[in-house]
PDB file of N, CA and C in Angstrom:
ATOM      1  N   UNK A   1     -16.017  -7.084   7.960  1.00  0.00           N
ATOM      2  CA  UNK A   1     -16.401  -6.294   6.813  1.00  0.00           C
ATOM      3  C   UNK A   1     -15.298  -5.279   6.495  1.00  0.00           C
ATOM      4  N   UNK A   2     -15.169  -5.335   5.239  1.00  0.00           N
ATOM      5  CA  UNK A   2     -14.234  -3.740   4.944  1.00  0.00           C
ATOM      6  C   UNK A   2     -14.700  -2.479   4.435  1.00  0.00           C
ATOM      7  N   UNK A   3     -14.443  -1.801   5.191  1.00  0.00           N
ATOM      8  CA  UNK A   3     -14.564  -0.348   5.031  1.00  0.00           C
ATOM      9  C   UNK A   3     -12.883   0.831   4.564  1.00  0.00           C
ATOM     10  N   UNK A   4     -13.635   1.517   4.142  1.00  0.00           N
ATOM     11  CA  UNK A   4     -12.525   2.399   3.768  1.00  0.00           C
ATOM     12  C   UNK A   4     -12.007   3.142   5.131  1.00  0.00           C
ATOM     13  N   UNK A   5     -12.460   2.907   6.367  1.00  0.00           N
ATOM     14  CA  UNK A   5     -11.727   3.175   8.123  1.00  0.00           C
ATOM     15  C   UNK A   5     -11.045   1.904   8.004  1.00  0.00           C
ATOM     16  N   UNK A   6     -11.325   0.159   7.851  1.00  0.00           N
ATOM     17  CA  UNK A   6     -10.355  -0.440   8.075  1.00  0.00           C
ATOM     18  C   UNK A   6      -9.326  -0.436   6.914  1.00  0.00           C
ATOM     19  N   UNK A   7      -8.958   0.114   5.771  1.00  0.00           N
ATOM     20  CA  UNK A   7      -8.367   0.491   5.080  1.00  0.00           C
ATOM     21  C   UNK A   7      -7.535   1.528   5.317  1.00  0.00           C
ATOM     22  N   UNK A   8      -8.044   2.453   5.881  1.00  0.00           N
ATOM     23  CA  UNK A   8      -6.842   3.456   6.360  1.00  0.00           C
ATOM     24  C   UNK A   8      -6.369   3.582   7.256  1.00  0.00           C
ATOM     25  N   UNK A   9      -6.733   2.513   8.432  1.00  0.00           N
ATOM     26  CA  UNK A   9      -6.275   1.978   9.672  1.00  0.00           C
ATOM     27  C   UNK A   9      -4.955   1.191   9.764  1.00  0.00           C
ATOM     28  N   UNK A  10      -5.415  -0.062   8.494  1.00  0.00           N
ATOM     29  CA  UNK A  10      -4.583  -0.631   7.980  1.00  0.00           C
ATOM     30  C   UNK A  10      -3.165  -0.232   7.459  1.00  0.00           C
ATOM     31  N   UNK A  11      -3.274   1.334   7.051  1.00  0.00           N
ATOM     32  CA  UNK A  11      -1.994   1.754   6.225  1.00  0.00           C
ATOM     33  C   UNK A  11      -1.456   2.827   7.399  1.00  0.00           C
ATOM     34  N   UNK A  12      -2.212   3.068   8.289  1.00  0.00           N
ATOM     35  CA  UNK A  12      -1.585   4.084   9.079  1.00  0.00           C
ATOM     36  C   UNK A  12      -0.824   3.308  10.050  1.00  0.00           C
ATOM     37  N   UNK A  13      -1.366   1.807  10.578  1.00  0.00           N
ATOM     38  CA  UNK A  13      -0.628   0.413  11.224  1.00  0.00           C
ATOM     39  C   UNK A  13       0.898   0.343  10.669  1.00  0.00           C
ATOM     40  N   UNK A  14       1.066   0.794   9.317  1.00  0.00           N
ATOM     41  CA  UNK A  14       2.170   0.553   8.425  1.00  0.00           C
ATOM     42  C   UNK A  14       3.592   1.221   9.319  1.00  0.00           C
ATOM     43  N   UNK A  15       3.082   2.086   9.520  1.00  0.00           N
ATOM     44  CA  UNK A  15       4.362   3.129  10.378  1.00  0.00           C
ATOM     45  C   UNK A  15       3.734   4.623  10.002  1.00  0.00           C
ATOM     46  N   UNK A  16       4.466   5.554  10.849  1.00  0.00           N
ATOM     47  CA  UNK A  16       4.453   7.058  10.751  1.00  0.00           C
ATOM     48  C   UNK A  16       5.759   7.551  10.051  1.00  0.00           C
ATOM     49  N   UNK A  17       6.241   7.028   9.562  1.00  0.00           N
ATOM     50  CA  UNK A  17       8.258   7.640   8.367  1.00  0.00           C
ATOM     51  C   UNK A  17       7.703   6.238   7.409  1.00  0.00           C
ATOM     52  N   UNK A  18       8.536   6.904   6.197  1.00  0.00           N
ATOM     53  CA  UNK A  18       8.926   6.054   5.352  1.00  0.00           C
ATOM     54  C   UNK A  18      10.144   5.106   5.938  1.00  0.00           C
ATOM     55  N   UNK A  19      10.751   5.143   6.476  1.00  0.00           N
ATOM     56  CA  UNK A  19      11.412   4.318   7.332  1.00  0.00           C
ATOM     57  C   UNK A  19      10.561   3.166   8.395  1.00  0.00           C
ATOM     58  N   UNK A  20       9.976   3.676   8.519  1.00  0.00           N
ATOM     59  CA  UNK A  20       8.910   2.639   9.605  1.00  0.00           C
ATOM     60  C   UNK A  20       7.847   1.874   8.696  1.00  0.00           C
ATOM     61  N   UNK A  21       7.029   2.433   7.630  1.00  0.00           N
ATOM     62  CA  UNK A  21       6.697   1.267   6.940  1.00  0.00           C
ATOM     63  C   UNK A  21       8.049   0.654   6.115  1.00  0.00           C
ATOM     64  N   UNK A  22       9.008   0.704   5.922  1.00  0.00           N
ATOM     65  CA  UNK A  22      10.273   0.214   5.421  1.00  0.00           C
ATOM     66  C   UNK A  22       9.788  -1.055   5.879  1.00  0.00           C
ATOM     67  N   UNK A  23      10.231  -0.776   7.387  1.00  0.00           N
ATOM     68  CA  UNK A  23      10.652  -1.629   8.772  1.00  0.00           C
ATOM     69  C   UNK A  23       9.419  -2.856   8.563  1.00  0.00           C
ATOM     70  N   UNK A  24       8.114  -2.452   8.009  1.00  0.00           N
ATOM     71  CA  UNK A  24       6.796  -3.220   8.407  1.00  0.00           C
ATOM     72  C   UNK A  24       6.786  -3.970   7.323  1.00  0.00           C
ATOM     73  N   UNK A  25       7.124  -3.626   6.386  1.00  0.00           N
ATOM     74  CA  UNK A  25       7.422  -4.436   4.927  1.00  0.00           C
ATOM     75  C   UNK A  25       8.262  -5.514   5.131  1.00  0.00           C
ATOM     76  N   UNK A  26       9.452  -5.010   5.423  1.00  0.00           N
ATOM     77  CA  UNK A  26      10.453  -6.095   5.527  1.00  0.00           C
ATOM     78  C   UNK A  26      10.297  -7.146   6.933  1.00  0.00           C
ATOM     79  N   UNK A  27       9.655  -6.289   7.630  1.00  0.00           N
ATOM     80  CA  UNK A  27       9.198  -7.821   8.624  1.00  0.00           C
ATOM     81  C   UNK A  27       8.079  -8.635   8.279  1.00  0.00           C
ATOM     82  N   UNK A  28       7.329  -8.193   7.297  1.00  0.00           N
ATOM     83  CA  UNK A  28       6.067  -8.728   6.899  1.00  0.00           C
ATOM     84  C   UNK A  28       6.498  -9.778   5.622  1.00  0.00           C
ATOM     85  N   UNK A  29       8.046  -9.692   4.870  1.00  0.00           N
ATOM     86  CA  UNK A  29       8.161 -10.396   3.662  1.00  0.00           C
ATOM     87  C   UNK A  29       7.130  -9.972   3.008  1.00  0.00           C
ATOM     88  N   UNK A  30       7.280  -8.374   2.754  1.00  0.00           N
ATOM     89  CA  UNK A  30       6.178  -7.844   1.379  1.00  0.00           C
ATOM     90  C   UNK A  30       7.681  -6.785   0.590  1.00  0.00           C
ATOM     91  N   UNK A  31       7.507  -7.342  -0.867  1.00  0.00           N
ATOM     92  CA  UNK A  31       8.312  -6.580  -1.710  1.00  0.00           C
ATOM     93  C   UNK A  31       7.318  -6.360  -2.597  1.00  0.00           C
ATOM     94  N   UNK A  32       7.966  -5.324  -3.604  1.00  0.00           N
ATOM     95  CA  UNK A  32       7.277  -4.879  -4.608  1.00  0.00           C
ATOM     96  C   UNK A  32       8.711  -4.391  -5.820  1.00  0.00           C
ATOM     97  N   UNK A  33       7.924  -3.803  -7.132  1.00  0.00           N
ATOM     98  CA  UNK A  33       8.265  -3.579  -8.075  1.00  0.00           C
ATOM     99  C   UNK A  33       8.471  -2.148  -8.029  1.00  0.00           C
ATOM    100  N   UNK A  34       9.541  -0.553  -8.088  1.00  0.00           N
ATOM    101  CA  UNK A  34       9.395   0.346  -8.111  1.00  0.00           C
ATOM    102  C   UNK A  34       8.642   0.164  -9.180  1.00  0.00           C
ATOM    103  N   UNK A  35       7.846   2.092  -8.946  1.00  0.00           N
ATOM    104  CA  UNK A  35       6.984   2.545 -10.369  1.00  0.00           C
ATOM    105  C   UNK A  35       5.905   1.668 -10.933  1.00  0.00           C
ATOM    106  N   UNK A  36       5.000   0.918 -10.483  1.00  0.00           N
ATOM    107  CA  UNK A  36       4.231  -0.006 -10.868  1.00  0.00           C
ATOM    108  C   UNK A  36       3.247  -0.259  -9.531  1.00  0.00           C
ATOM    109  N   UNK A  37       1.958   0.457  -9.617  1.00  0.00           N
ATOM    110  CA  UNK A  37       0.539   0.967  -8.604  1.00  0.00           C
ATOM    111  C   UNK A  37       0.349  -0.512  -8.350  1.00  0.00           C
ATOM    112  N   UNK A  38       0.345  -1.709  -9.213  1.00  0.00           N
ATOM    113  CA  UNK A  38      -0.116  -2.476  -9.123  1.00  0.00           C
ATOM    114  C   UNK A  38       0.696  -3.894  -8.436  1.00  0.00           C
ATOM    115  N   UNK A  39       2.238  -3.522  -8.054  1.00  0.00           N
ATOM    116  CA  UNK A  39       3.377  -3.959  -7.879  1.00  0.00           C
ATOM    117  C   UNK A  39       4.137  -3.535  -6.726  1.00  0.00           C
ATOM    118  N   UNK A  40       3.249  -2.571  -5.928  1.00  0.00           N
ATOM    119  CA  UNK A  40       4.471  -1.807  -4.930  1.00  0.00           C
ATOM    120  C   UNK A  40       3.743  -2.764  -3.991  1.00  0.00           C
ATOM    121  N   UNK A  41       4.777  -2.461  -2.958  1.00  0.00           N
ATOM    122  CA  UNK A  41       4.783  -3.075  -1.503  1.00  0.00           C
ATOM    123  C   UNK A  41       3.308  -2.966  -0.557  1.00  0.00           C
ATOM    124  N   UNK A  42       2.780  -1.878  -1.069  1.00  0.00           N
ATOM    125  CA  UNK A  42       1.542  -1.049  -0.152  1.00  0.00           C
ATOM    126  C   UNK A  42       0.422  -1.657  -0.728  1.00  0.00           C
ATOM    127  N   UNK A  43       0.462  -1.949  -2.264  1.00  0.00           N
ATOM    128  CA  UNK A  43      -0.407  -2.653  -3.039  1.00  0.00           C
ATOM    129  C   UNK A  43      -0.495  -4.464  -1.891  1.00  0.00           C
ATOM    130  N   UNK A  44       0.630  -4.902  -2.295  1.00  0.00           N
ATOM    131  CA  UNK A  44       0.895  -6.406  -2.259  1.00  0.00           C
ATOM    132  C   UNK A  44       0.384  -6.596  -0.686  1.00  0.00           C
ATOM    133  N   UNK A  45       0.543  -5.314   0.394  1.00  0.00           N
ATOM    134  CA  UNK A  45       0.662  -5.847   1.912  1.00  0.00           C
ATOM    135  C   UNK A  45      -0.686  -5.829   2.154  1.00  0.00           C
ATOM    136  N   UNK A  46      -1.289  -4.863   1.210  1.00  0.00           N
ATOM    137  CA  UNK A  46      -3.133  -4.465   1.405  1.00  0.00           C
ATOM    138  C   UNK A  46      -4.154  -5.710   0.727  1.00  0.00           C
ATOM    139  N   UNK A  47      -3.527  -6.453  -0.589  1.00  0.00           N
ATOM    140  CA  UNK A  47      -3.945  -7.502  -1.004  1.00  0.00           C
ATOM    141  C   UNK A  47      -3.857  -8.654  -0.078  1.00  0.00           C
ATOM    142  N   UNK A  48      -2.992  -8.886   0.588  1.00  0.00           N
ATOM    143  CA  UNK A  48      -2.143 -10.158   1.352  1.00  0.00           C
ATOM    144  C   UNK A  48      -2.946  -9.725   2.181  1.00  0.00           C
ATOM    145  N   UNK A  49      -3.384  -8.433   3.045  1.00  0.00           N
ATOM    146  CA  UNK A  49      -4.504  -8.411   4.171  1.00  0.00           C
ATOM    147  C   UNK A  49      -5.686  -8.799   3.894  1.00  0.00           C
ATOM    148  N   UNK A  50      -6.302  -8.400   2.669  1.00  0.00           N
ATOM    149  CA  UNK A  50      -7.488  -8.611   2.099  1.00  0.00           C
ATOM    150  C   UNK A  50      -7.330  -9.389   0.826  1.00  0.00           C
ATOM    151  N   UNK A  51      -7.088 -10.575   1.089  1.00  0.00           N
ATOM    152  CA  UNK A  51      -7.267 -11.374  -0.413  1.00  0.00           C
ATOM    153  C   UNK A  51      -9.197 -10.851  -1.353  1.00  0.00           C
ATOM    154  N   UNK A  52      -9.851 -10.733  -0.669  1.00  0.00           N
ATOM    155  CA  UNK A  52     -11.159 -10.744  -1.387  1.00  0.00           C
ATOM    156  C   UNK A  52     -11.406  -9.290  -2.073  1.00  0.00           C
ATOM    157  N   UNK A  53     -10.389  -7.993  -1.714  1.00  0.00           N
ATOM    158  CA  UNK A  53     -11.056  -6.857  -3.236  1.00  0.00           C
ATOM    159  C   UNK A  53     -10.471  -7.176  -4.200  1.00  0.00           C
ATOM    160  N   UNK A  54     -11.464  -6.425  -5.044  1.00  0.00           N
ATOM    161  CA  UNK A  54     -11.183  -7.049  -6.821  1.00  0.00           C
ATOM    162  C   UNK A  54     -10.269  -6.164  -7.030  1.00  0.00           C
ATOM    163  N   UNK A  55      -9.860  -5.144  -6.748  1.00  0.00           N
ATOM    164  CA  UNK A  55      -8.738  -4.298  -7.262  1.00  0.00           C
ATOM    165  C   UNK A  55      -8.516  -3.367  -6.200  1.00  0.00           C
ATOM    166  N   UNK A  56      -6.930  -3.484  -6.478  1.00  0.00           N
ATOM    167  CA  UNK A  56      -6.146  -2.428  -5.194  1.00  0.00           C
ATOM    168  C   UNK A  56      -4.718  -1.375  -6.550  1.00  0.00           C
ATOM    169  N   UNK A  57      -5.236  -0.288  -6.589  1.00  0.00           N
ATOM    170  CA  UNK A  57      -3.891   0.297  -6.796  1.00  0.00           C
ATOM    171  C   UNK A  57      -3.516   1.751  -6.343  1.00  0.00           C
ATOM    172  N   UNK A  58      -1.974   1.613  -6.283  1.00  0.00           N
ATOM    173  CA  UNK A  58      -1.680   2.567  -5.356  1.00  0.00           C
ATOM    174  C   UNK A  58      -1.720   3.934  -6.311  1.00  0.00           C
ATOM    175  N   UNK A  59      -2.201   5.126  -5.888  1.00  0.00           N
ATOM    176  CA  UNK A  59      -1.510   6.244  -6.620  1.00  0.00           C
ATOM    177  C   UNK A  59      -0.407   7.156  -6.242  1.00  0.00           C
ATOM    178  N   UNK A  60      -0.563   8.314  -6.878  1.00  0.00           N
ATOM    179  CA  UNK A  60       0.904   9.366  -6.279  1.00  0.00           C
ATOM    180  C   UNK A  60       0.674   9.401  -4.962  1.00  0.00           C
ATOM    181  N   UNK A  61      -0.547   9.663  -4.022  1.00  0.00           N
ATOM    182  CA  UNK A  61      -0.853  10.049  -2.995  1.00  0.00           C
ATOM    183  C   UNK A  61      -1.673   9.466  -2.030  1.00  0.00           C
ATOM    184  N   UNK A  62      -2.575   8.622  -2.819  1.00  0.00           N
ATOM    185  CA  UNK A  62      -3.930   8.257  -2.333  1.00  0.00           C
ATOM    186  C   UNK A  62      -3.687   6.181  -2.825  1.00  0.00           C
ATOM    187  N   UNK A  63      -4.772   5.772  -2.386  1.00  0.00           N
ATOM    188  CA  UNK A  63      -4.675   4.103  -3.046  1.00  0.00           C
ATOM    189  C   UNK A  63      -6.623   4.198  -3.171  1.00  0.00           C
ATOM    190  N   UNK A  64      -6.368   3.437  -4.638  1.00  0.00           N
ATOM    191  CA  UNK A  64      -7.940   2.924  -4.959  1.00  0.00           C
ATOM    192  C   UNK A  64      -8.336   2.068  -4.503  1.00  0.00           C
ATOM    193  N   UNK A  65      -9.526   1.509  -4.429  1.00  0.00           N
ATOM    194  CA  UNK A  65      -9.774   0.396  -4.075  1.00  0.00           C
ATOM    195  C   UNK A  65     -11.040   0.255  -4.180  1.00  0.00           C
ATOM    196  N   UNK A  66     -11.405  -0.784  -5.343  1.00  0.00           N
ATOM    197  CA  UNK A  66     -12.553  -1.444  -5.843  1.00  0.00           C
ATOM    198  C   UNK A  66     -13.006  -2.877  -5.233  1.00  0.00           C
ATOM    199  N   UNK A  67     -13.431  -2.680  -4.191  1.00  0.00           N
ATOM    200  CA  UNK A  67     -14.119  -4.066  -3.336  1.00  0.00           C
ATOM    201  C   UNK A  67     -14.587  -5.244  -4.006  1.00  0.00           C
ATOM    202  N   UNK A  68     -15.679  -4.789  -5.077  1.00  0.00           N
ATOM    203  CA  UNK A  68     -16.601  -5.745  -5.773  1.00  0.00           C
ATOM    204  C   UNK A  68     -16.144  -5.721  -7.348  1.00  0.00           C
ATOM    205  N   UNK A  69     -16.299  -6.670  -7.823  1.00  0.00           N
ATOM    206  CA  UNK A  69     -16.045  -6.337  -9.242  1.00  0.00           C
ATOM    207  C   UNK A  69     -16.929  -5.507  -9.962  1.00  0.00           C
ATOM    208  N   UNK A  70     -18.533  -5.261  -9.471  1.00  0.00           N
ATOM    209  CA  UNK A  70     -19.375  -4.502  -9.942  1.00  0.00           C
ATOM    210  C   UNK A  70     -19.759  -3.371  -9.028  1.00  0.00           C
ATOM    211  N   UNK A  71     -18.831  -2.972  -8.063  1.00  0.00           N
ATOM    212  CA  UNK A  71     -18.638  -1.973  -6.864  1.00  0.00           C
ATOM    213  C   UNK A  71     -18.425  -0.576  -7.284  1.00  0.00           C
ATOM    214  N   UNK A  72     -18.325   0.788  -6.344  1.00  0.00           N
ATOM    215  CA  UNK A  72     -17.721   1.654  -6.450  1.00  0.00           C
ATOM    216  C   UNK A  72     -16.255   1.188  -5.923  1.00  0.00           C
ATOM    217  N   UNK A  73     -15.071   2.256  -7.063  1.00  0.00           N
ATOM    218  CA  UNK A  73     -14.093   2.359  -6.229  1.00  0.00           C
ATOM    219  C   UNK A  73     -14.087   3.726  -5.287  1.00  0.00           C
ATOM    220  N   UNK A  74     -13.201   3.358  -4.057  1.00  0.00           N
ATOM    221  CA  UNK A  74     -12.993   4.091  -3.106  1.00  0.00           C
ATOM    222  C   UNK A  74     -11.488   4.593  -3.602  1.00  0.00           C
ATOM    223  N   UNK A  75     -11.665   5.993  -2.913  1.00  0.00           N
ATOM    224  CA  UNK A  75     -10.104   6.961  -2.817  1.00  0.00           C
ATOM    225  C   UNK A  75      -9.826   7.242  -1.491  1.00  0.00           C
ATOM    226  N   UNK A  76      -8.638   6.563  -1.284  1.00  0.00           N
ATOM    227  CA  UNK A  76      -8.345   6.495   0.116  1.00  0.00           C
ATOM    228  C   UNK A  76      -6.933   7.059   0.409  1.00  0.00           C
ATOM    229  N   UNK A  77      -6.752   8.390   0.986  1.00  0.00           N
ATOM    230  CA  UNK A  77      -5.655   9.730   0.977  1.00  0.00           C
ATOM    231  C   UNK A  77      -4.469   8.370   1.871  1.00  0.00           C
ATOM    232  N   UNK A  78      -3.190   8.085   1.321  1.00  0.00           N
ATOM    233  CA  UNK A  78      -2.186   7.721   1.909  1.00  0.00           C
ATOM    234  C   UNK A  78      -1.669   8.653   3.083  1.00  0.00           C
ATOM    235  N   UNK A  79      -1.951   7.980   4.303  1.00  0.00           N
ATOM    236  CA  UNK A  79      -1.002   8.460   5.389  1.00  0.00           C
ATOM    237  C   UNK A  79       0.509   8.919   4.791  1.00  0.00           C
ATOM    238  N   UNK A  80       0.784   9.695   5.590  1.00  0.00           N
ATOM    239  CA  UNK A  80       2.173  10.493   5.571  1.00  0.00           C
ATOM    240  C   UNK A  80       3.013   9.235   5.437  1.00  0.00           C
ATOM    241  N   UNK A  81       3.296   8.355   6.364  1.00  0.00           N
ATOM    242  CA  UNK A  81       4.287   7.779   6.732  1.00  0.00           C
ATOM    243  C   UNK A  81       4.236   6.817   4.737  1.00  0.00           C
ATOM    244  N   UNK A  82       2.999   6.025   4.783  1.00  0.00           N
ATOM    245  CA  UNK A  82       2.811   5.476   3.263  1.00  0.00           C
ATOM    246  C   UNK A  82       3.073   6.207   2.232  1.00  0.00           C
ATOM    247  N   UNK A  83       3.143   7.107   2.453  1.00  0.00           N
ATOM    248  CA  UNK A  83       3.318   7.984   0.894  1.00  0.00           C
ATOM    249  C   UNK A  83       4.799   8.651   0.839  1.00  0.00           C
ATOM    250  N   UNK A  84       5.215   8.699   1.626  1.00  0.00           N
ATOM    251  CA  UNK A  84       6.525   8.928   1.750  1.00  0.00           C
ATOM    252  C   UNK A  84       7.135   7.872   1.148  1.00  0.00           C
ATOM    253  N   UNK A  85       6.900   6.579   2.091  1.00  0.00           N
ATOM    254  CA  UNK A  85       7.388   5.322   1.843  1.00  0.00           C
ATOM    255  C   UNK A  85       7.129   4.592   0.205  1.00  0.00           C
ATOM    256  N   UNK A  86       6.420   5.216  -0.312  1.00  0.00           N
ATOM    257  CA  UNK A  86       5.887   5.157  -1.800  1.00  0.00           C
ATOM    258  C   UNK A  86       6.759   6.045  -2.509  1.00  0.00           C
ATOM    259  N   UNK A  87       7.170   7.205  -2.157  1.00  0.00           N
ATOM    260  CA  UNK A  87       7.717   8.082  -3.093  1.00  0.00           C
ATOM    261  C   UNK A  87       9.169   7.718  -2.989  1.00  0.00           C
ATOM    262  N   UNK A  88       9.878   7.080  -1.700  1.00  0.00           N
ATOM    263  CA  UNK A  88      11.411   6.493  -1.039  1.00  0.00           C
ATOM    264  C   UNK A  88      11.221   5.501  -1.966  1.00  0.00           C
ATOM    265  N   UNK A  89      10.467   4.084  -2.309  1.00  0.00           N
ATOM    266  CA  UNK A  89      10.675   3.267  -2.712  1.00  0.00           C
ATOM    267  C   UNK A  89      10.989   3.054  -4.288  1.00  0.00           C
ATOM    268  N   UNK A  90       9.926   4.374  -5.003  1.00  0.00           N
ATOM    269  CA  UNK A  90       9.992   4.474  -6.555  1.00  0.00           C
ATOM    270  C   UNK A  90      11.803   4.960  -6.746  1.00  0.00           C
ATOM    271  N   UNK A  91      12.070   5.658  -5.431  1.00  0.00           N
ATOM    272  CA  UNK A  91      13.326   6.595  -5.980  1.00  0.00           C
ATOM    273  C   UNK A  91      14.077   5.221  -5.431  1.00  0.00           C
ATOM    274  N   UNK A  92      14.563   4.129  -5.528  1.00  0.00           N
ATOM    275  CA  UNK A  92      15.003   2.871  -5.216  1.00  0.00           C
ATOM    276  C   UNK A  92      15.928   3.238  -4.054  1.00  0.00           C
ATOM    277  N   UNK A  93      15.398   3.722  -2.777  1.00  0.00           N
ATOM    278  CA  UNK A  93      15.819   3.916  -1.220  1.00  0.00           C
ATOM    279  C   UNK A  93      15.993   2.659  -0.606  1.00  0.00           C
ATOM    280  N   UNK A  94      15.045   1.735  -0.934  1.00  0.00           N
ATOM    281  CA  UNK A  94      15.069   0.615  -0.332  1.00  0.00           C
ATOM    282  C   UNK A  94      15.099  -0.574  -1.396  1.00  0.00           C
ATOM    283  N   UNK A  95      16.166  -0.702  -1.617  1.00  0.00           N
ATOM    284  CA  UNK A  95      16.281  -1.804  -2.948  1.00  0.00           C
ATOM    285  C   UNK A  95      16.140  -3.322  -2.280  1.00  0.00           C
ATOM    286  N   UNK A  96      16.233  -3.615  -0.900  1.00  0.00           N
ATOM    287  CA  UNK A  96      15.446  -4.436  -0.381  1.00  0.00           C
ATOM    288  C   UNK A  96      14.505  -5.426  -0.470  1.00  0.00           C
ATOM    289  N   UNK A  97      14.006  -4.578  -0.496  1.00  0.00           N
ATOM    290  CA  UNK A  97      11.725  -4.416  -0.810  1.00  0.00           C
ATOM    291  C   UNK A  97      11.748  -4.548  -2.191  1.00  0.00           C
ATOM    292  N   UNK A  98      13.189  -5.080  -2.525  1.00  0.00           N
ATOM    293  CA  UNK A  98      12.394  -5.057  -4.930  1.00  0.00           C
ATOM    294  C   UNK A  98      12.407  -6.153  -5.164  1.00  0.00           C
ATOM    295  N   UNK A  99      11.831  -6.749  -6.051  1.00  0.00           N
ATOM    296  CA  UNK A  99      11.769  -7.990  -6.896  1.00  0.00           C
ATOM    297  C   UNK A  99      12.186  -7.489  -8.160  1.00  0.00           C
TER     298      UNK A  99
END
């Protein structure tokens, strides 16, 4: 079952630095699109874990996440290490991780 604990379990797994989810991305073959919630790396690695929510997007700080199509969405505060790694990636730190 998913819960918004295995959701933030999930992103705190990512690493503690924006450097360490870098590291988890690129061993995982997850890229993303700078500037685009629906396109970043954190989006794509959380979908690819959970193919079944109806919507995942990332924000400045936090990631949504709408389970059901007729669900509440959840607000789920990005770990340090993810949100860093969100704010490194928009500023193209890791041109890597782009498509």
């Amino acid at each position: 079952m998913i819960t918004k604990t295995t959701i933030r379990k999930r992103l705190e797994k990512m690493g503690e630095t924006s450097t360490d989810v870098a590291i988890y991305m690129a061993k995982n073959n997850v890229v993303g699109r700078p500037g685009n919630s629906s396109a970043c790396p954190i989006h794509n690695a959380l979908g690819r874990a959970y193919p079944k929510l109806y919507k995942i997007s990332v924000g400045l700080h936090e990631v949504f996440i709408t389970p059901k199509r007729d669900g509440d969405t959840w607000k789920i505060p990005l770990p340090r290490g993810a949100n860093d790694f969100r704010l490194d990636f928009d500023q193209d730190r890791f041109p890597k991780l782009q498509y």
